[in-house]
C-alpha atoms as a PDB file:
ATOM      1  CA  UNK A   1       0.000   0.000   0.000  1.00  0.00           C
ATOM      2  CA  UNK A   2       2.917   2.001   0.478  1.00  0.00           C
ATOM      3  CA  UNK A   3       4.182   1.931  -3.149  1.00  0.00           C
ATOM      4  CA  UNK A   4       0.966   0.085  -5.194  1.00  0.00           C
ATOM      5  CA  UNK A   5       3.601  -2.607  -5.615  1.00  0.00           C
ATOM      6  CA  UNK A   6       4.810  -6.242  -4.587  1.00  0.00           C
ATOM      7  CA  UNK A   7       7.612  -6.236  -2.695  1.00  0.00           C
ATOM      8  CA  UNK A   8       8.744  -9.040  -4.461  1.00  0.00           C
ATOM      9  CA  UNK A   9       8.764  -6.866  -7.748  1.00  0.00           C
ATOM     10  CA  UNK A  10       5.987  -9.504  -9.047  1.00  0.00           C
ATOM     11  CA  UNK A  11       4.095  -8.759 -12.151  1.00  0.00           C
ATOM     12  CA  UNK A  12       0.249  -8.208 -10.782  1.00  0.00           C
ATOM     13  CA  UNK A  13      -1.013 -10.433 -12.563  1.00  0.00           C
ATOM     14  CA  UNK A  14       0.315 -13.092 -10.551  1.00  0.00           C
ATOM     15  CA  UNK A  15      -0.873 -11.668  -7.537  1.00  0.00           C
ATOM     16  CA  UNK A  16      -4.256 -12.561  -8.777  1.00  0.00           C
ATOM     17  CA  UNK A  17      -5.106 -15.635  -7.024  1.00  0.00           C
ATOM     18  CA  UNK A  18      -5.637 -18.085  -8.689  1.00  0.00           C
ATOM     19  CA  UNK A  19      -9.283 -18.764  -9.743  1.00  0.00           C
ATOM     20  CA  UNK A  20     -10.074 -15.305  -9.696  1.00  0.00           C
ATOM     21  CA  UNK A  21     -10.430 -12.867 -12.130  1.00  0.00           C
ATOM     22  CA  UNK A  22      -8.828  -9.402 -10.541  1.00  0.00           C
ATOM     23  CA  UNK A  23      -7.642  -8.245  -6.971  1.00  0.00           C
ATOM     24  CA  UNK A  24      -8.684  -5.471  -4.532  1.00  0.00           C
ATOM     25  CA  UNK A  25      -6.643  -4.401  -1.652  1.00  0.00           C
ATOM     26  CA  UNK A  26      -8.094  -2.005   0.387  1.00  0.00           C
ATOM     27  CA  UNK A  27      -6.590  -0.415   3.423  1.00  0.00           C
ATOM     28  CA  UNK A  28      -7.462   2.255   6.300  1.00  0.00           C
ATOM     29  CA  UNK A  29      -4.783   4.695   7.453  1.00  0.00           C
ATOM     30  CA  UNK A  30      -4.564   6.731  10.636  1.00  0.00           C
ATOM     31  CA  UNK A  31      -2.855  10.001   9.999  1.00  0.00           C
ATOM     32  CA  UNK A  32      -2.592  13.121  11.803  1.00  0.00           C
ATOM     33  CA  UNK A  33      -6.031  12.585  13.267  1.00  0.00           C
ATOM     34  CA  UNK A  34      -7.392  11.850   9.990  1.00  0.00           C
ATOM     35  CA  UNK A  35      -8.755   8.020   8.334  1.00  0.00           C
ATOM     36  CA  UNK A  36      -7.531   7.829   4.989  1.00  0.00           C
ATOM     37  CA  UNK A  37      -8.484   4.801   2.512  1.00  0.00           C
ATOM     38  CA  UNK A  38      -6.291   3.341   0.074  1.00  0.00           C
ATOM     39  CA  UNK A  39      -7.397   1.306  -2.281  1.00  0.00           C
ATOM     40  CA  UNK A  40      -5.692  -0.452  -4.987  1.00  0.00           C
ATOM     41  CA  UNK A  41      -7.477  -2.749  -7.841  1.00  0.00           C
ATOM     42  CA  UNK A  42      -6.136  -4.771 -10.779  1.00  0.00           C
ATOM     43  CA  UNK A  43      -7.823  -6.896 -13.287  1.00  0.00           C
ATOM     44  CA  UNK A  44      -5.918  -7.789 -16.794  1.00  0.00           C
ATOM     45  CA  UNK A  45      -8.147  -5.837 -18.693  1.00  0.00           C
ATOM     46  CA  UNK A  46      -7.667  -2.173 -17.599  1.00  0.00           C
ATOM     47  CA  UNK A  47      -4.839  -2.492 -15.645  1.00  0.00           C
ATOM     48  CA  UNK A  48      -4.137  -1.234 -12.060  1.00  0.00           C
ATOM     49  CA  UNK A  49      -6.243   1.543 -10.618  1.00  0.00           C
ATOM     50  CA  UNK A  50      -4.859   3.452  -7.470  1.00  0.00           C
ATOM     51  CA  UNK A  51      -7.301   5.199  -5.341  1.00  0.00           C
ATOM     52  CA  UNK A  52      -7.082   7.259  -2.685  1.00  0.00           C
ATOM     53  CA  UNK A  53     -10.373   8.076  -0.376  1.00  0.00           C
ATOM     54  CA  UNK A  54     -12.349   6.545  -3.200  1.00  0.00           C
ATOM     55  CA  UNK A  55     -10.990   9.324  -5.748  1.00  0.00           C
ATOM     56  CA  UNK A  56      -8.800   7.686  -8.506  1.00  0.00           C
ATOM     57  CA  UNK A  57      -5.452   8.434  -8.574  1.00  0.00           C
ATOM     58  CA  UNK A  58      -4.018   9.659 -12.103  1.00  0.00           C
ATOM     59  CA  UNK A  59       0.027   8.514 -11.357  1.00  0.00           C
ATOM     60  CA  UNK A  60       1.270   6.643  -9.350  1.00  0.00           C
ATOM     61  CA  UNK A  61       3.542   9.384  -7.931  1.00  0.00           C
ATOM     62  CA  UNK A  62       0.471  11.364  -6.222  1.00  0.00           C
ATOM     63  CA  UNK A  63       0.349   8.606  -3.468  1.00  0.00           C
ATOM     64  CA  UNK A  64       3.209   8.085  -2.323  1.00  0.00           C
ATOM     65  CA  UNK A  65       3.803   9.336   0.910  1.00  0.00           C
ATOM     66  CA  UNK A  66       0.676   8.965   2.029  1.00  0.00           C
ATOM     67  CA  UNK A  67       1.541   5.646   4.072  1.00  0.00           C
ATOM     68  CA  UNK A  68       5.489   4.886   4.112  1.00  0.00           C
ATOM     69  CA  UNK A  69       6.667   1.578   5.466  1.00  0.00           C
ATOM     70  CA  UNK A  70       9.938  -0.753   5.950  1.00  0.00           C
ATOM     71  CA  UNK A  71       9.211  -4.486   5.157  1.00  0.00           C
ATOM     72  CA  UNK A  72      11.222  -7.579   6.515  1.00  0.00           C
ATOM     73  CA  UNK A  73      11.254 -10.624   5.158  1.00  0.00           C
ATOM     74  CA  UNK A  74      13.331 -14.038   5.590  1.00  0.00           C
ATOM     75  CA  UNK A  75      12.717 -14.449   2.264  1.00  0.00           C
ATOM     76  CA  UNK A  76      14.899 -11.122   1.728  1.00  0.00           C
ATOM     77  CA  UNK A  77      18.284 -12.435   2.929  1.00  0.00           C
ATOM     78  CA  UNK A  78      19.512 -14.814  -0.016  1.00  0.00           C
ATOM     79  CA  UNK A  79      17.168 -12.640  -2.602  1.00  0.00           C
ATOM     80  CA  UNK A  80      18.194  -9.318  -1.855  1.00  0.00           C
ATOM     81  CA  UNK A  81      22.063  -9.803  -0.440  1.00  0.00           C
ATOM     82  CA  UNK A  82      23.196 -12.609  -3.166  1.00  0.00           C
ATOM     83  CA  UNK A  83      21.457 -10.502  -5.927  1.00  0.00           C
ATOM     84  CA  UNK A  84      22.881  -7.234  -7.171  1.00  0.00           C
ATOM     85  CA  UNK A  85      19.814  -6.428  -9.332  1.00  0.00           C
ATOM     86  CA  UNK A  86      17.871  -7.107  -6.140  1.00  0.00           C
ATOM     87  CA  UNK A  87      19.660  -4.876  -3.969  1.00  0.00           C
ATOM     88  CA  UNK A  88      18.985  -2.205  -6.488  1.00  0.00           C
ATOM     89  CA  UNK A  89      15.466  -2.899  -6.846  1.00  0.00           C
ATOM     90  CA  UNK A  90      15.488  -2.589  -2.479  1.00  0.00           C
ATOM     91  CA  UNK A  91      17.333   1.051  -2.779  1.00  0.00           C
ATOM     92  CA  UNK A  92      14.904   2.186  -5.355  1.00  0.00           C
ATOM     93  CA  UNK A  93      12.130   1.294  -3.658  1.00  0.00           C
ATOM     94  CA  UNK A  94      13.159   3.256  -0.263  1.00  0.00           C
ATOM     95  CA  UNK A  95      14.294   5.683  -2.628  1.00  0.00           C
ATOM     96  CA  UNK A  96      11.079   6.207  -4.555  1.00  0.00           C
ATOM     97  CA  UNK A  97       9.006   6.742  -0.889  1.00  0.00           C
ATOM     98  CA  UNK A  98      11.491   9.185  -0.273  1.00  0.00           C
ATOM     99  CA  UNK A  99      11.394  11.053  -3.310  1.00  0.00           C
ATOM    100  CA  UNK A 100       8.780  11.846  -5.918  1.00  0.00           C
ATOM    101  CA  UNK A 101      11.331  13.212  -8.005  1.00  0.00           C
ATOM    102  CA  UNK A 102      13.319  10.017  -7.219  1.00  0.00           C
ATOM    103  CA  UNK A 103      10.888   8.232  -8.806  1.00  0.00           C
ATOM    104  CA  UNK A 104      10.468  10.378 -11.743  1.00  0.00           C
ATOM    105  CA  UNK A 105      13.895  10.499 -12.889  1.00  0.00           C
ATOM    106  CA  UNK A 106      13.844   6.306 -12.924  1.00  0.00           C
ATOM    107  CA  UNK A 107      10.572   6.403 -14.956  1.00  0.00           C
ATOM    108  CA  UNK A 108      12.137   8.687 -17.099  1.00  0.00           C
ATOM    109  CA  UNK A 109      15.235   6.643 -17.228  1.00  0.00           C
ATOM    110  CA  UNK A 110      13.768   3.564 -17.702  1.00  0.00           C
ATOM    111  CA  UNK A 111      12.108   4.380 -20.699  1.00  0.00           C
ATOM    112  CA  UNK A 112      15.136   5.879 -21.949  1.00  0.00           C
ATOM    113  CA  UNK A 113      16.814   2.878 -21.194  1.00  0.00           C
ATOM    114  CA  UNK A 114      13.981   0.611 -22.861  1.00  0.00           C
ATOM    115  CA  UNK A 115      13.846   2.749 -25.829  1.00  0.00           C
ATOM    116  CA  UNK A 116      18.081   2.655 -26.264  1.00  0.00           C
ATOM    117  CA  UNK A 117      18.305  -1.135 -25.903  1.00  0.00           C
ATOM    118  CA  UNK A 118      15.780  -1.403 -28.351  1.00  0.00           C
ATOM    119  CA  UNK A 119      17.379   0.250 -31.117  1.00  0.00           C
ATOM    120  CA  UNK A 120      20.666  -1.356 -30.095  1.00  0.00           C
ATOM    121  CA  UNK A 121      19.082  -4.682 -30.854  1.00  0.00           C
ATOM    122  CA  UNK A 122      18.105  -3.310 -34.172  1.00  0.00           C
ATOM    123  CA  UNK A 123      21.799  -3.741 -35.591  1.00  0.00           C
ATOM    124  CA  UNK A 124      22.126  -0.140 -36.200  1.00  0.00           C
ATOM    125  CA  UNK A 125      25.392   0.929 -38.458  1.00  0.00           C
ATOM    126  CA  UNK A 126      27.426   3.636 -37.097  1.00  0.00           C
ATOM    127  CA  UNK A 127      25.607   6.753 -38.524  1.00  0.00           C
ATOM    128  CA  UNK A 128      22.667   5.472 -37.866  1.00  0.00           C
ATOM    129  CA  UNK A 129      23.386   5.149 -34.014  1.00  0.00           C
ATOM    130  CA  UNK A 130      24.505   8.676 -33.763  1.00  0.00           C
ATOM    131  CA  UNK A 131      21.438  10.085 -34.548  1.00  0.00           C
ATOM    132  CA  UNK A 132      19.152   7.730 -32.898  1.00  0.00           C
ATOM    133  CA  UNK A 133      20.943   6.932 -30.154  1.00  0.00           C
ATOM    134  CA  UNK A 134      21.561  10.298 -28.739  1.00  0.00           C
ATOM    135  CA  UNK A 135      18.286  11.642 -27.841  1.00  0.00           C
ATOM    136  CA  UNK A 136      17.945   8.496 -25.792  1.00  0.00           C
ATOM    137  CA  UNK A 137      21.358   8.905 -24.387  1.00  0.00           C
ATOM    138  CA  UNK A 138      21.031  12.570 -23.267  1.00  0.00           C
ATOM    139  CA  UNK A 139      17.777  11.377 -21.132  1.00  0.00           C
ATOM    140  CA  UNK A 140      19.733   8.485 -19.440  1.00  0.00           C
ATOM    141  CA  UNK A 141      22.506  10.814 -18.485  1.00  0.00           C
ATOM    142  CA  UNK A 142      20.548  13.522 -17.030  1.00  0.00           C
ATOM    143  CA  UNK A 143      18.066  10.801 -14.931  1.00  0.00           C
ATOM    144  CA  UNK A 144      20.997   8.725 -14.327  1.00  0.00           C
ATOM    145  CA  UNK A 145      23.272  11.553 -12.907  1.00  0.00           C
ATOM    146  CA  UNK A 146      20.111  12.477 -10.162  1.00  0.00           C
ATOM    147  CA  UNK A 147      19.812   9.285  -9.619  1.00  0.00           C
ATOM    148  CA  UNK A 148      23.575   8.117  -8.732  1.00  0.00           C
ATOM    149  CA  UNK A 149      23.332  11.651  -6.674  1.00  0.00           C
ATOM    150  CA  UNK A 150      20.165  10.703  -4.464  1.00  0.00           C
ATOM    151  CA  UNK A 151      21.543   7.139  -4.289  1.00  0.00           C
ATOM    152  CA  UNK A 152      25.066   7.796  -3.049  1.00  0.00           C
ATOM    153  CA  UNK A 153      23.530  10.513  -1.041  1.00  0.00           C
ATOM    154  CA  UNK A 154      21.125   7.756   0.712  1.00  0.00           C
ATOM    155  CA  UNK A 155      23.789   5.209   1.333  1.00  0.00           C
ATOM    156  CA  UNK A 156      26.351   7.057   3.016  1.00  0.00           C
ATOM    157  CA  UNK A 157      23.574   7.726   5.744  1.00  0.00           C
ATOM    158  CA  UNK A 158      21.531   4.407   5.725  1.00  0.00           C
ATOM    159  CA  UNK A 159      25.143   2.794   5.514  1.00  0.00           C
ATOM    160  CA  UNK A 160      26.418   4.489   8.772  1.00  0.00           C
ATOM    161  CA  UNK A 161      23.221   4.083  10.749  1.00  0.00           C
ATOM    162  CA  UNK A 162      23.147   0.431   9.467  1.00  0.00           C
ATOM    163  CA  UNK A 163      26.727  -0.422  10.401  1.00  0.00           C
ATOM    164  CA  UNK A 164      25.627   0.527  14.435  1.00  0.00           C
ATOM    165  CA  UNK A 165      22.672  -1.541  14.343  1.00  0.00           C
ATOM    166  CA  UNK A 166      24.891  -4.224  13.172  1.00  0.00           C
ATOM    167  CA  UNK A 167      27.845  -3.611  16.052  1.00  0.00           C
ATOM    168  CA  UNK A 168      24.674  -3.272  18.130  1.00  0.00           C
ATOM    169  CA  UNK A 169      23.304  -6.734  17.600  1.00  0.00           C
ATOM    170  CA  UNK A 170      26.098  -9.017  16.957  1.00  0.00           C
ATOM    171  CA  UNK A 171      28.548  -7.407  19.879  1.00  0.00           C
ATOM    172  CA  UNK A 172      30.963  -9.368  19.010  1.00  0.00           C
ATOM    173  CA  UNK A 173      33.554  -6.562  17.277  1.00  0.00           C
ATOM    174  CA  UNK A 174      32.851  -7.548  13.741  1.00  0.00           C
ATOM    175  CA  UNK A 175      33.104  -4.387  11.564  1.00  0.00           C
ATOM    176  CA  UNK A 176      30.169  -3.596   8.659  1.00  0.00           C
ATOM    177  CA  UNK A 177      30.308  -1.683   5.488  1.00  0.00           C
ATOM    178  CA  UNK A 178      28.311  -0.496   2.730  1.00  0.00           C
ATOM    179  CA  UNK A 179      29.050   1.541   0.215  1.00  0.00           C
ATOM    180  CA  UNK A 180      27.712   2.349  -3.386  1.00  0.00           C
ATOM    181  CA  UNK A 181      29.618   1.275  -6.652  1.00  0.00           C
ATOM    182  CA  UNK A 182      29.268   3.285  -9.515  1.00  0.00           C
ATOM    183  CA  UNK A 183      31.045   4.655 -12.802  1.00  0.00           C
ATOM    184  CA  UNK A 184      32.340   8.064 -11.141  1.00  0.00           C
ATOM    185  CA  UNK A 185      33.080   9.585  -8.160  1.00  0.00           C
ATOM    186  CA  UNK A 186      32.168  12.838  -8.947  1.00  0.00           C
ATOM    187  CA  UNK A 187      30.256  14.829  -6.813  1.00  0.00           C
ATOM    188  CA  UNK A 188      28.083  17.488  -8.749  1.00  0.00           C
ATOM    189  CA  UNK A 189      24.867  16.036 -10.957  1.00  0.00           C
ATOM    190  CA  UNK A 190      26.355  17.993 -13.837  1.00  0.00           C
ATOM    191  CA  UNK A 191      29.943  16.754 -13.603  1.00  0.00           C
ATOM    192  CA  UNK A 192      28.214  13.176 -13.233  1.00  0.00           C
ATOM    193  CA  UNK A 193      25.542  13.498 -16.005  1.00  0.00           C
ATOM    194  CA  UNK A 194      28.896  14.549 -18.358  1.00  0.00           C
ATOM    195  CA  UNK A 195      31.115  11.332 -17.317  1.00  0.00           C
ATOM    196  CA  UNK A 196      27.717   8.872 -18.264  1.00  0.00           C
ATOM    197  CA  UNK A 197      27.264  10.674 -21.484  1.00  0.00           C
ATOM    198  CA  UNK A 198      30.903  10.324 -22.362  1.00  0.00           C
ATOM    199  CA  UNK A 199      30.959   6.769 -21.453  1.00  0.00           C
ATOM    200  CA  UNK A 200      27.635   5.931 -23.369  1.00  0.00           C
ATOM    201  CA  UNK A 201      29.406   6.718 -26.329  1.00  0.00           C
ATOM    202  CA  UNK A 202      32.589   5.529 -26.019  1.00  0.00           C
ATOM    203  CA  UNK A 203      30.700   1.955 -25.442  1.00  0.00           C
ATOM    204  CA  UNK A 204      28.739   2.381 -28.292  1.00  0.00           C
ATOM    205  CA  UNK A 205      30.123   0.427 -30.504  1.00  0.00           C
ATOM    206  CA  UNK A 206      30.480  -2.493 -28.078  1.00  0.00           C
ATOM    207  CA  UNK A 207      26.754  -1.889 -27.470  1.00  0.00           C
ATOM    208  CA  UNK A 208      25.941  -2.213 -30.668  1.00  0.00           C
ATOM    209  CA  UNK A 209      27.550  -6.008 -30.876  1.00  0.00           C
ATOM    210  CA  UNK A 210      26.118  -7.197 -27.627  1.00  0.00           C
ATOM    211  CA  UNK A 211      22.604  -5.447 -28.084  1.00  0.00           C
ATOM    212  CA  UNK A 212      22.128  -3.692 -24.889  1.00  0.00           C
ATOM    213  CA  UNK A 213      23.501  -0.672 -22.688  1.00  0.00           C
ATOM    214  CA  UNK A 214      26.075  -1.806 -20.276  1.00  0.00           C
ATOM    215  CA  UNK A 215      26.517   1.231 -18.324  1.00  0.00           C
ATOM    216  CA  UNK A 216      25.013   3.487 -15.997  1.00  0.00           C
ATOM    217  CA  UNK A 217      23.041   3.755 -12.298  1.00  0.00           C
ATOM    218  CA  UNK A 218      21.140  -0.145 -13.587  1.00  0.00           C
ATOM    219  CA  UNK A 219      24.687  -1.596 -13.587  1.00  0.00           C
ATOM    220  CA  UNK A 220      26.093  -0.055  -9.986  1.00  0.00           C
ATOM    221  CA  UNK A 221      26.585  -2.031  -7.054  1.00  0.00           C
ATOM    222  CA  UNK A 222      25.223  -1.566  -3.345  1.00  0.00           C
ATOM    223  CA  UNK A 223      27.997  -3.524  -1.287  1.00  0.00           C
ATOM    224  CA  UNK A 224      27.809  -5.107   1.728  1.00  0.00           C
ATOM    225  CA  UNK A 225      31.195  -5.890   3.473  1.00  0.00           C
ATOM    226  CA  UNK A 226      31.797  -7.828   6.656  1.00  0.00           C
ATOM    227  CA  UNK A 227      35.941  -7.358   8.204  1.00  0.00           C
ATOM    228  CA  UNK A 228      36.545  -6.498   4.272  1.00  0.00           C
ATOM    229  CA  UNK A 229      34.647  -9.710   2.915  1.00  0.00           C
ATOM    230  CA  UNK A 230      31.747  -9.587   0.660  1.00  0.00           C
ATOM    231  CA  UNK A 231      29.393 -11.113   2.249  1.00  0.00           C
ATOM    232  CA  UNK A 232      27.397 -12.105  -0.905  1.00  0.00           C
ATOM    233  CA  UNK A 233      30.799 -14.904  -1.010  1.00  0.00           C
ATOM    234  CA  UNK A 234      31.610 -14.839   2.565  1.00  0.00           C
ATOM    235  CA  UNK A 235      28.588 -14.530   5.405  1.00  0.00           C
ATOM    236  CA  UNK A 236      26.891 -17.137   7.516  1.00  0.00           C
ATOM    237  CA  UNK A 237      23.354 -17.107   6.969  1.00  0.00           C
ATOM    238  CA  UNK A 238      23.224 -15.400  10.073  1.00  0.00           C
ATOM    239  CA  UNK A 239      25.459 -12.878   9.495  1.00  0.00           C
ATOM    240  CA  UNK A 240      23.229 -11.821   5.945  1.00  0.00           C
ATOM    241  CA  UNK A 241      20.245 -11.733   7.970  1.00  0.00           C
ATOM    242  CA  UNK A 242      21.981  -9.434  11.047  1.00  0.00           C
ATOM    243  CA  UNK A 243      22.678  -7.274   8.020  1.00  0.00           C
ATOM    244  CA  UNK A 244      19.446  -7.112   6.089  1.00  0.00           C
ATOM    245  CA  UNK A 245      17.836  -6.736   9.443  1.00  0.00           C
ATOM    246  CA  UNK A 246      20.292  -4.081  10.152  1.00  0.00           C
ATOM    247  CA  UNK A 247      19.466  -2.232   6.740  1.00  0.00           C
ATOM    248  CA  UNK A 248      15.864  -2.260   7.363  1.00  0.00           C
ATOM    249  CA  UNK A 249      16.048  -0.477  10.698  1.00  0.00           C
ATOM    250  CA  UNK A 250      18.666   2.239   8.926  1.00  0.00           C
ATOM    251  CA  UNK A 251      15.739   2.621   6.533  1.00  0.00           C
ATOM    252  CA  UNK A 252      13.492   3.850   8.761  1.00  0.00           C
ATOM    253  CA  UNK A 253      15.275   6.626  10.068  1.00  0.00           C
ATOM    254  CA  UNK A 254      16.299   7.694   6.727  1.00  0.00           C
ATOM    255  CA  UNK A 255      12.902   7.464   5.829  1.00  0.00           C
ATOM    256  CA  UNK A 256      11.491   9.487   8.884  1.00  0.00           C
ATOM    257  CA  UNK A 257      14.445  11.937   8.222  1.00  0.00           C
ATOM    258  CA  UNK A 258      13.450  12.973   5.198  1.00  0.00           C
ATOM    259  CA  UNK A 259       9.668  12.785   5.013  1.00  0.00           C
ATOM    260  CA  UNK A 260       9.151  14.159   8.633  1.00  0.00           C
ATOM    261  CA  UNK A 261       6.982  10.866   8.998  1.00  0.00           C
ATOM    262  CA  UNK A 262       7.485   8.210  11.425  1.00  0.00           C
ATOM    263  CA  UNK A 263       6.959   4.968   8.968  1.00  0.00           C
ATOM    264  CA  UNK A 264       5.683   1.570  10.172  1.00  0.00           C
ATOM    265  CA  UNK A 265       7.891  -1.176   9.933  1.00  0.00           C
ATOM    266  CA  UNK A 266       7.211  -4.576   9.010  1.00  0.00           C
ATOM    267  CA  UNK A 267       9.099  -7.381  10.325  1.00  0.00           C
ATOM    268  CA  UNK A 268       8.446 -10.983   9.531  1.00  0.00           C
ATOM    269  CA  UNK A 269       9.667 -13.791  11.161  1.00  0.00           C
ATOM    270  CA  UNK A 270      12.986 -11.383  12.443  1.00  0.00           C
ATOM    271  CA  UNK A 271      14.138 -14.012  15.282  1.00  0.00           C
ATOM    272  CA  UNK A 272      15.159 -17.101  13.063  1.00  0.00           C
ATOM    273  CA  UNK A 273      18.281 -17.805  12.893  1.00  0.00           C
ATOM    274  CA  UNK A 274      19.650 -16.261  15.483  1.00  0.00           C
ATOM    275  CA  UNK A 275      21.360 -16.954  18.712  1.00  0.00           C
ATOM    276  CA  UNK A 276      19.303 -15.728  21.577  1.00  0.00           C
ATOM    277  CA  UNK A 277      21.848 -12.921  22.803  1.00  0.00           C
ATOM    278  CA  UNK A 278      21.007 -11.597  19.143  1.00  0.00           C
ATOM    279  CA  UNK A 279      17.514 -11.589  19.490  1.00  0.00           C
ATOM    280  CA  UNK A 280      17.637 -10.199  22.954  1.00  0.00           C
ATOM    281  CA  UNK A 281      19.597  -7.429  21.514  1.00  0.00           C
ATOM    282  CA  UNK A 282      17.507  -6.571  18.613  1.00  0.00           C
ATOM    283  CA  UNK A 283      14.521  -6.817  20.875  1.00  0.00           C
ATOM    284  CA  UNK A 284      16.099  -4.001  22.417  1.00  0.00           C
ATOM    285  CA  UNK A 285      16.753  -2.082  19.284  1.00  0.00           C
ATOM    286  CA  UNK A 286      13.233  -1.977  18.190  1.00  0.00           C
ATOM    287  CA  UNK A 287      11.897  -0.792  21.588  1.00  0.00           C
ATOM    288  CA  UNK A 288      12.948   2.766  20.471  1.00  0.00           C
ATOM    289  CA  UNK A 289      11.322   2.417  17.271  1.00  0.00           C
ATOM    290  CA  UNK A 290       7.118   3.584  16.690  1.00  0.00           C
ATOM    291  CA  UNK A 291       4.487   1.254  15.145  1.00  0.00           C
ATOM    292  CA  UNK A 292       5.896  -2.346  14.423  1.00  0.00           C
ATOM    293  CA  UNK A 293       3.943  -5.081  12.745  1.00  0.00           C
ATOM    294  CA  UNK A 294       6.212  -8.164  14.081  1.00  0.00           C
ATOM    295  CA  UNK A 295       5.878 -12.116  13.552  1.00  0.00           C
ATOM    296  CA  UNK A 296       8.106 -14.976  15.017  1.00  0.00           C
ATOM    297  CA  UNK A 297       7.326 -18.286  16.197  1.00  0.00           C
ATOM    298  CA  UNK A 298       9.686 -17.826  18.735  1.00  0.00           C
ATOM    299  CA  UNK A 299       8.268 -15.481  21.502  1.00  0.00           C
ATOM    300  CA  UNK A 300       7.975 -18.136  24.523  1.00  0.00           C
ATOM    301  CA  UNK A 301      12.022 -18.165  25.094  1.00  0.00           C
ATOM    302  CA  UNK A 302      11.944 -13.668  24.399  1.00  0.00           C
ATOM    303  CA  UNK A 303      10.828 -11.379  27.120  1.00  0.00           C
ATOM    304  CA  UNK A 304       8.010  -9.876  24.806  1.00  0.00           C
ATOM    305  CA  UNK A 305       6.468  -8.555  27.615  1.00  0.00           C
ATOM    306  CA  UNK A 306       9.536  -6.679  29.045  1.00  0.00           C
ATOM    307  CA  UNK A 307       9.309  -3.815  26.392  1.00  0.00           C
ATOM    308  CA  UNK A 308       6.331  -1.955  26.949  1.00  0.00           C
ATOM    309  CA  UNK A 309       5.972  -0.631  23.215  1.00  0.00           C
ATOM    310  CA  UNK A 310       5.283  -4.915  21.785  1.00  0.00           C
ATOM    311  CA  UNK A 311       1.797  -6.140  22.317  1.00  0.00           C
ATOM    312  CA  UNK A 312       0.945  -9.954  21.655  1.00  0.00           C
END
């Protein structure tokens, strides 16, 4: 309800279930005082329709912020940490509750991007490709540049809060870090939107043999980094899901930070997997968090009851 969107990044027509013909989610917010209703409805005919106290929505873009949340999910761990496309797909979609313009720039870039791999597969010749390929490449290095900005931007602070929520939990001296991989290290959108452009052409011809763009902000990497290691090679299971868990909480209060709104975090089946010194930490940690929606099959050995803000 947050984004109109799995967070599995599944088309919705498979969240259709199955027998049926369409879906209707429908939702009541507390906000300030005020109930708002959210409604969202797909069927394969006309599509998804986003509405918003029972007046359609016209893009996407005009809901969000109304509800922000932070989702958990075991499922996360090998999915989002052993993935790089999925760890993308996670910072975009913090990113795009942050920002509206966030999210316009990778609209506008993805259909840039569409629109340039498409031609590319067309087996342009050379002349051809600098006059069709430009107009396309301008668009992807303008998006792109705002986007590396915001991104790089959001995990330098997510990173640090995330790395002491990690010392926090494990206690046990082992060093975090996360940092964002991408073409430049440039600092200004215009001395980053210039680099991209320059590189889009000089890989051109490359392009043009393998049929699709190789660079820019859908190729960079958000790494995760235990004592130096990657942990995508290196981690325990319960190391990745220390860190994921660790990333969602450093969400949050980059999330409130920005959109002066506390968000609700959801957080399923956090206690697997780990030791109970862990858990007991973490227990801790979330006590000085707002409105959690928590599951675990594990709450007769944790002193629920000791934190006054958790309610079985």
């Amino acid at each position: 309800m947050a984004v109109a969107k799995s967070s599995r990044g599944s088309p919705e027509r498979e969240i259709i279930r199955h027998g049926e013909e369409h879906f209707d989610i429908q939702s009541s917010i507390r906000k300030r005082s005020q109930s708002i209703q959210i409604r969202v409805f797909y069927d394969p005919l006309f599509g998804k329709r986003i509405f918003l106290n029972e007046s359609p929505l016209p893009r996407l873009s005009e809901l969000l912020g109304t509800f922000n949340a932070v989702l958990f999910s075991p499922e996360d761990v090998d999915l989002v940490l052993r993935y790089p496309h999925e760890r993308r797909r996670m910072l975009d979609m913090l990113a795009s509750q942050a920002s509206v313009a966030y999210l316009l720039d990778l609209q506008t870039y993805q259909r840039a991007l569409n629109q340039r791999n498409r031609l590319l597969k067309n087996g342009l010749s050379s002349v051809q490709a600098d006059i069709q390929l430009q107009p396309w490449e301008f668009q992807l290095a303008e998006a792109g540049a705002r986007i590396v900005r915001f991104r790089t931007d959001a995990v330098r602070d997510i990173g640090a809060s995330a790395c002491k929520y990690y010392a926090s939990v494990t206690a046990n001296g082992e060093d975090l870090s996360v940092r964002y991989q991408t073409l430049s290290a440039a600092e200004e959108v215009g001395a980053i939107q210039s680099i991209l452009l320059g590189e889009l052409e000089r890989q051109r011809e490359r392009e043009l043999k393998l049929g699709y763009t190789v660079v820019g902000p859908h190729r960079d990497q958000l790494l995760f980094e235990i004592g130096g290691r990657d942990i995508q090679r290196h981690a325990s299971q319960g190391q990745m899901k220390s860190v994921l868990l660790s990333w969602k909480l450093a969400e949050a209060v980059f999330l409130e930070s920005i959109v002066r709104e506390v968000p609700v975090l959801l957080l399923d089946d956090i206690f697997s997997e780990l030791d109970t010194p862990r858990s007991h930490r973490l227990l801790g940690l979330l006590n000085g968090f707002d409105q959690i929606i928590l599951t675990t099959a594990r709450d007769p050995d944790l002193p629920m009851l000791d934190y006054h803000r958790i309610a079985i």
